[in-house]
Protein backbone atom coordinates (compact mmCIF):
# COMPACT_ATOMS: atom_id res chain seq x y z
CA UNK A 1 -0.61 14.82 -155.94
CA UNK A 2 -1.46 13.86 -152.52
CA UNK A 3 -3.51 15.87 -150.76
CA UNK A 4 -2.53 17.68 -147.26
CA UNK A 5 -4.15 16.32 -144.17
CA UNK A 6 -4.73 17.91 -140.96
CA UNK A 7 -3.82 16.58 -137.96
CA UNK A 8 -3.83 18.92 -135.23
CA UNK A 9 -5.34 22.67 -134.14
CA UNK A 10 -4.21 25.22 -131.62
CA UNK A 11 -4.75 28.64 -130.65
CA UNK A 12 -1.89 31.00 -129.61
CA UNK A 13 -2.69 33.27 -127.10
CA UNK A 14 -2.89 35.84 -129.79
CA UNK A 15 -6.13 33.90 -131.12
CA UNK A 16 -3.96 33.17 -134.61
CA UNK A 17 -4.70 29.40 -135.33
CA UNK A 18 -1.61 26.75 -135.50
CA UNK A 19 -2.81 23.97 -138.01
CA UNK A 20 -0.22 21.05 -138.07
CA UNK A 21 -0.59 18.78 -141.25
CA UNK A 22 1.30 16.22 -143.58
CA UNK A 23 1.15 15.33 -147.04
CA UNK A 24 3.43 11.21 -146.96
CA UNK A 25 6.16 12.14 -144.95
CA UNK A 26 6.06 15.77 -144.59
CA UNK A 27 5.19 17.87 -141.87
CA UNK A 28 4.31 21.71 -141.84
CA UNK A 29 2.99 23.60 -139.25
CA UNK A 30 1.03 26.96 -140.56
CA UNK A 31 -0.09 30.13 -138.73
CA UNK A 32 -3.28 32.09 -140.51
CA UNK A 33 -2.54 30.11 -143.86
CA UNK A 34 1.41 30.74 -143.99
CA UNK A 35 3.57 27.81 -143.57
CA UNK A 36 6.19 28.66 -140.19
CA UNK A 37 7.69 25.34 -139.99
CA UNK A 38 8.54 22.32 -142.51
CA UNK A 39 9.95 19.08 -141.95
CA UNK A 40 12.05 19.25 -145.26
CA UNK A 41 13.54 22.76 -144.47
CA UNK A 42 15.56 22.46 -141.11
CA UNK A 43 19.26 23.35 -141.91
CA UNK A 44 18.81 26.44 -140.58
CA UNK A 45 17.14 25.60 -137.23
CA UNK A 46 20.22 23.20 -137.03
CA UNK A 47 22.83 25.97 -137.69
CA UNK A 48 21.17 27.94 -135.40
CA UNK A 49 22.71 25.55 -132.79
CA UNK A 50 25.89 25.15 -134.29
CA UNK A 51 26.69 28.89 -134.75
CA UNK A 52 25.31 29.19 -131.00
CA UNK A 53 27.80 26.42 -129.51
CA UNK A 54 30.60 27.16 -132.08
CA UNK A 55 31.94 29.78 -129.72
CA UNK A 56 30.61 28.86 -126.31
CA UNK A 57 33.09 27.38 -123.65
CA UNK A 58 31.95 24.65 -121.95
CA UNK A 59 28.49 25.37 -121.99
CA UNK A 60 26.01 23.66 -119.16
CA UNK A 61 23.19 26.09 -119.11
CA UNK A 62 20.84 26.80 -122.51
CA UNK A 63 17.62 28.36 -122.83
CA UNK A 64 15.89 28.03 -126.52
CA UNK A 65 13.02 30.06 -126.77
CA UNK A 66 10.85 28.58 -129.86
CA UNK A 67 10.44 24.68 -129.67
CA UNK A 68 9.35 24.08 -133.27
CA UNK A 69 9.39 21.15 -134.73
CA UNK A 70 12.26 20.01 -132.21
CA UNK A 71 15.53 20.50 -134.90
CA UNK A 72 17.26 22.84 -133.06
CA UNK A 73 16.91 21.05 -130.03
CA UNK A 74 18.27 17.61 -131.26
CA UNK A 75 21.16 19.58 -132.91
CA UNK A 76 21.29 21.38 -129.19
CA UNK A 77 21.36 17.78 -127.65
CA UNK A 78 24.04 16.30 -130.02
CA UNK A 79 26.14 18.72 -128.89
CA UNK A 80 25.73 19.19 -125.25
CA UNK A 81 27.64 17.34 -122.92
CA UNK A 82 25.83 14.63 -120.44
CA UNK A 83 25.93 17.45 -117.66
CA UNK A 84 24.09 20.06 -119.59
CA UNK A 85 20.18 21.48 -118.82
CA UNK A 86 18.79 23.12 -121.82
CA UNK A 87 15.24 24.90 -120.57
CA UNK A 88 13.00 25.07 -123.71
CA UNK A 89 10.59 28.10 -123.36
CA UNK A 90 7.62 27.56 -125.60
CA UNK A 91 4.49 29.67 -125.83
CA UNK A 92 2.13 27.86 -127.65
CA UNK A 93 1.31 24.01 -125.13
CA UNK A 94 -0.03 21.82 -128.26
CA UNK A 95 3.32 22.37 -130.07
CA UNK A 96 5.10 20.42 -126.87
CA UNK A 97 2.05 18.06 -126.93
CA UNK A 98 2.81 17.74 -131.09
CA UNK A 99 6.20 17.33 -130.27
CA UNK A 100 5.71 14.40 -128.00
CA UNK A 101 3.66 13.03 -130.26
CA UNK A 102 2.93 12.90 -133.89
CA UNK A 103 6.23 14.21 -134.87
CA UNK A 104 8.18 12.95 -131.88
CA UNK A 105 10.18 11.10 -134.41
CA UNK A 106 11.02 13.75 -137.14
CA UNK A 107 14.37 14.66 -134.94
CA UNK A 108 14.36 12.06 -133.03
CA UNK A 109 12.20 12.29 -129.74
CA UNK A 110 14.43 15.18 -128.06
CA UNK A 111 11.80 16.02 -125.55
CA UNK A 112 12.64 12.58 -123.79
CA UNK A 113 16.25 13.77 -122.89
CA UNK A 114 16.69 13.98 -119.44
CA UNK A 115 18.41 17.37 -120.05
CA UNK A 116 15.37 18.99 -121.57
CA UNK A 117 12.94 21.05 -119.20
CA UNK A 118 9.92 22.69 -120.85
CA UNK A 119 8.44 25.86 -119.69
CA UNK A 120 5.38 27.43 -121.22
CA UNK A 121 4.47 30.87 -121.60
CA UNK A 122 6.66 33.94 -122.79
CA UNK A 123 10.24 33.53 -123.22
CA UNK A 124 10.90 37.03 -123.05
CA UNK A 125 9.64 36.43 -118.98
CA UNK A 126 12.07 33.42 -118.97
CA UNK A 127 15.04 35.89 -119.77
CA UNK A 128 14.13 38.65 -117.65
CA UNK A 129 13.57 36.53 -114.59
CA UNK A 130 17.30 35.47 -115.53
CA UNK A 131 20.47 37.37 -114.49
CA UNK A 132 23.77 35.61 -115.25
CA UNK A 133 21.93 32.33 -115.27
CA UNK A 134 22.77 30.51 -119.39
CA UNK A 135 25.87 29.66 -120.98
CA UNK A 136 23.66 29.97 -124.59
CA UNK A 137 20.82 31.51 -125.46
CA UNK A 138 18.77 30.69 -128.55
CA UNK A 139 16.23 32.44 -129.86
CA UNK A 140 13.92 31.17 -132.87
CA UNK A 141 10.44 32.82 -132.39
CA UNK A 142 8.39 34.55 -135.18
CA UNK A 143 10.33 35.55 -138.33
CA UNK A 144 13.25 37.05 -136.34
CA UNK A 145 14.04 40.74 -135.74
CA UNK A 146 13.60 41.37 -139.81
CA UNK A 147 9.68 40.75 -140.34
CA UNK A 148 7.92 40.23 -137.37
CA UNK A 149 4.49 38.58 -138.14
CA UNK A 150 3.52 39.47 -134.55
CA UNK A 151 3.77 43.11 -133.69
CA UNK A 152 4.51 42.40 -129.73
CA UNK A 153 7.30 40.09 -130.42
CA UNK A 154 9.40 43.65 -131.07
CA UNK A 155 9.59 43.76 -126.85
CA UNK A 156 12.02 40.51 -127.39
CA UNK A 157 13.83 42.45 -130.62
CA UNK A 158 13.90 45.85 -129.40
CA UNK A 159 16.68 47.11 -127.51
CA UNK A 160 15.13 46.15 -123.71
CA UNK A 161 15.04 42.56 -124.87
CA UNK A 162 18.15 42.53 -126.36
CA UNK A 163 19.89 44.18 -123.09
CA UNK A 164 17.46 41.81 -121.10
CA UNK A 165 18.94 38.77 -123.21
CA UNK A 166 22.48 40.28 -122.04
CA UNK A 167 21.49 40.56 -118.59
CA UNK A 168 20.43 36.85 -118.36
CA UNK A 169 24.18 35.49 -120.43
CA UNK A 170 27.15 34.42 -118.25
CA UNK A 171 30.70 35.82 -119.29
CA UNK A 172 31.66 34.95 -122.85
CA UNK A 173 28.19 33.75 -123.06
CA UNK A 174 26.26 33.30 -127.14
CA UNK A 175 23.03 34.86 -127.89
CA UNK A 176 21.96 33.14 -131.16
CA UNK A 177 18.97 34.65 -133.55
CA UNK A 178 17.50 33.18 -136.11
CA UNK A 179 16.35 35.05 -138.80
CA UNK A 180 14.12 34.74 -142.13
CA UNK A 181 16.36 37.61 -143.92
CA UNK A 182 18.87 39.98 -142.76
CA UNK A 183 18.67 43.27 -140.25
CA UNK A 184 21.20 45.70 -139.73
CA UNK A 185 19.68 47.81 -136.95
CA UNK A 186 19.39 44.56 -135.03
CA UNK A 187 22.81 43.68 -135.64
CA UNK A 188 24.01 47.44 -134.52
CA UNK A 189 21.26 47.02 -131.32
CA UNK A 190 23.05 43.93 -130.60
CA UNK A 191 26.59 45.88 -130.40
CA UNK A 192 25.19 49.00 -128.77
CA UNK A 193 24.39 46.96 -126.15
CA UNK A 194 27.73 45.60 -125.65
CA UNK A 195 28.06 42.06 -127.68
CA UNK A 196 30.33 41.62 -130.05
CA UNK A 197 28.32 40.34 -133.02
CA UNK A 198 27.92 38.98 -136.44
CA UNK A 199 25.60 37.66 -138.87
CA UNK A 200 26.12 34.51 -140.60
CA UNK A 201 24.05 33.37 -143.90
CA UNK A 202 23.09 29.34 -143.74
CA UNK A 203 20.87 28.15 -146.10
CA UNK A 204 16.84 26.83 -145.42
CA UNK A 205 17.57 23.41 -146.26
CA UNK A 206 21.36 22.29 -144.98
CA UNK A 207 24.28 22.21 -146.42
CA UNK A 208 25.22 21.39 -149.78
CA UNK A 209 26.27 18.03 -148.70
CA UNK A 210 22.78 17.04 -147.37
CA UNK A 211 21.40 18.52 -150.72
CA UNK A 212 20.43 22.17 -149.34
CA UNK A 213 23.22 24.28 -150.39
CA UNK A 214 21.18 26.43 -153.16
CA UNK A 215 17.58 27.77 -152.79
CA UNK A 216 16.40 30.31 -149.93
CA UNK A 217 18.65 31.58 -147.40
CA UNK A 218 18.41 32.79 -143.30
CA UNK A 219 20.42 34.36 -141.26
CA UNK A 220 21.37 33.73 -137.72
CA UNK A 221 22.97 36.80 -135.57
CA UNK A 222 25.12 35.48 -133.26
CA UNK A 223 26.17 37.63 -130.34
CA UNK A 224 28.57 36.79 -127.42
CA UNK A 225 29.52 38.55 -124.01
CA UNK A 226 31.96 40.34 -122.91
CA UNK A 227 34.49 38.98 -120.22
CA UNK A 228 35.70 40.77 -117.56
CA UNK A 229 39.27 42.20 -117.34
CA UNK A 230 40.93 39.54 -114.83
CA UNK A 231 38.53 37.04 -115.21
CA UNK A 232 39.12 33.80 -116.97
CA UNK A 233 37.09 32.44 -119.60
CA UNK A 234 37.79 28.37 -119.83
CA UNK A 235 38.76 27.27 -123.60
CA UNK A 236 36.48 26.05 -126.17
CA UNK A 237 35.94 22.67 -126.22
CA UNK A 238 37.09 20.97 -129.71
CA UNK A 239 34.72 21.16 -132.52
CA UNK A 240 33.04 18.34 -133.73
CA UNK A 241 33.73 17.53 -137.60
CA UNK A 242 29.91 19.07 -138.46
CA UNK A 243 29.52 21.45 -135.49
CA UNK A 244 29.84 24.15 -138.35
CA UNK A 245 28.82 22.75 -141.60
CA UNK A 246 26.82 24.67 -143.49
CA UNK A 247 27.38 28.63 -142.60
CA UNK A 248 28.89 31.19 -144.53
CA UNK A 249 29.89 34.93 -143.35
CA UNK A 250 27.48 38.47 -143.71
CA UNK A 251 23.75 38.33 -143.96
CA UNK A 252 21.54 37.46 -147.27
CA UNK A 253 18.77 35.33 -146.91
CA UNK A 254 14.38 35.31 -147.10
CA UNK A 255 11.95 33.33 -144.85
CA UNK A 256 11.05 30.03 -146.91
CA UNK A 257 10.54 27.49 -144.20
């Protein structure tokens, strides 16, 4: 069998080490040994954008905390109309730098879209500095709310992120999560705070018609905001034939990526 190759090291500002490396045509990104991000287990990261624009009404203003390996942003991109900003908040520098360049290509250069804005540091900072300001927001950092690898990422999970995350969502706005397994405190924080929410099960690797409808499972929470009494919320644009593929109702699922 082929042997894995490094190509690239980083630091978070945690001190953990970020090794990227391939073995042929697949890429994996690992944190202190444990893989957080392969190039042959995506479906999720793309649902994650789905599920998040499934329900959001013309949507022009997007924040995705967690760039990855750039999925979730091309399935973002596909979807957006020509008008839309999407502000990437990433905390680790390299993984833009990786992104732009050995695995530009994987989904399919998004950080050359005109749309795309990249801001490093701490998203939570990005949301907080926010009132009212994004249409969507996505969030995709650590292993979710369900088994945080990183004990600070809780401020984002924790009930002054989640009202922060509120604060910062227009009318009828989506707050989308993803998840390596299911959490049903976060799902009641979510509600206590005023969202109408829901968990949704996708699986790791895509749907069944892209060959990734068995194996592991995530979960994304998907949360949306309440409109005003008097105030109109425009209609949902018309769903594109895969805006949706792939997710299937209640939460069952185990990090695998």
């Amino acid at each position: 069998m082929q042997p894995w190759e490094t190509v690239e090291r980083a630091r978070a500002p945690d001190g953990t080490e970020l090794v990227l490396a391939r073995r042929g045509d697949e890429w994996v990104v690992r944190a202190a040994g444990h893989v957080l991000m392969s190039s042959r287990a995506h479906g999720s990261e793309e649902a994650l954008a789905a599920l998040a624009l499934e329900r959001c009404a013309r949507p022009r203003a997007v924040l995705l905390g967690g760039l990855g390996l750039g999925f979730t942003l091309r399935a973002l991109l596909d979807r957006l109309p020509g008008d839309a900003k999407v502000v990437v908040a990433e905390l680790v520098p390299e993984l833009a730098a990786w992104n732009r360049g050995p695995v530009a290509d994987l989904a399919g250069r998004p950080l050359d879209d005109p749309r795309v804005r990249v801001q490093h540091g701490d998203v939570l900072a990005r949301i907080s500095e926010a009132r009212g300001a994004y249409d969507a927001i996505l969030l995709d950092v650590d292993n979710g709310p369900s088994a945080l690898a990183h004990a600070g990422n809780h401020r984002l999970y924790g009930d002054a992120g989640v009202h922060a995350c509120r604060a910062a969502l227009r009318q009828g706005g989506v707050l989308a999560v993803w998840s390596a397994g299911p959490d049903e405190r976060y799902l009641s924080r979510l509600e206590r705070a005023g969202l109408e929410a829901r968990s949704v099960t996708v699986p790791a690797r895509g749907p069944a018609t892209q060959g990734g409808g068995g194996g592991v499972r995530h979960v994304v929470f998907v949360a949306t905001a309440p409109v005003q009494v008097g105030a109109r919320r425009p209609a949902a644009p018309p769903r594109k034939g895969d805006a949706g593929r792939g997710p299937r109702p209640h939460a069952r699922g185990a990090r695998g990526r």
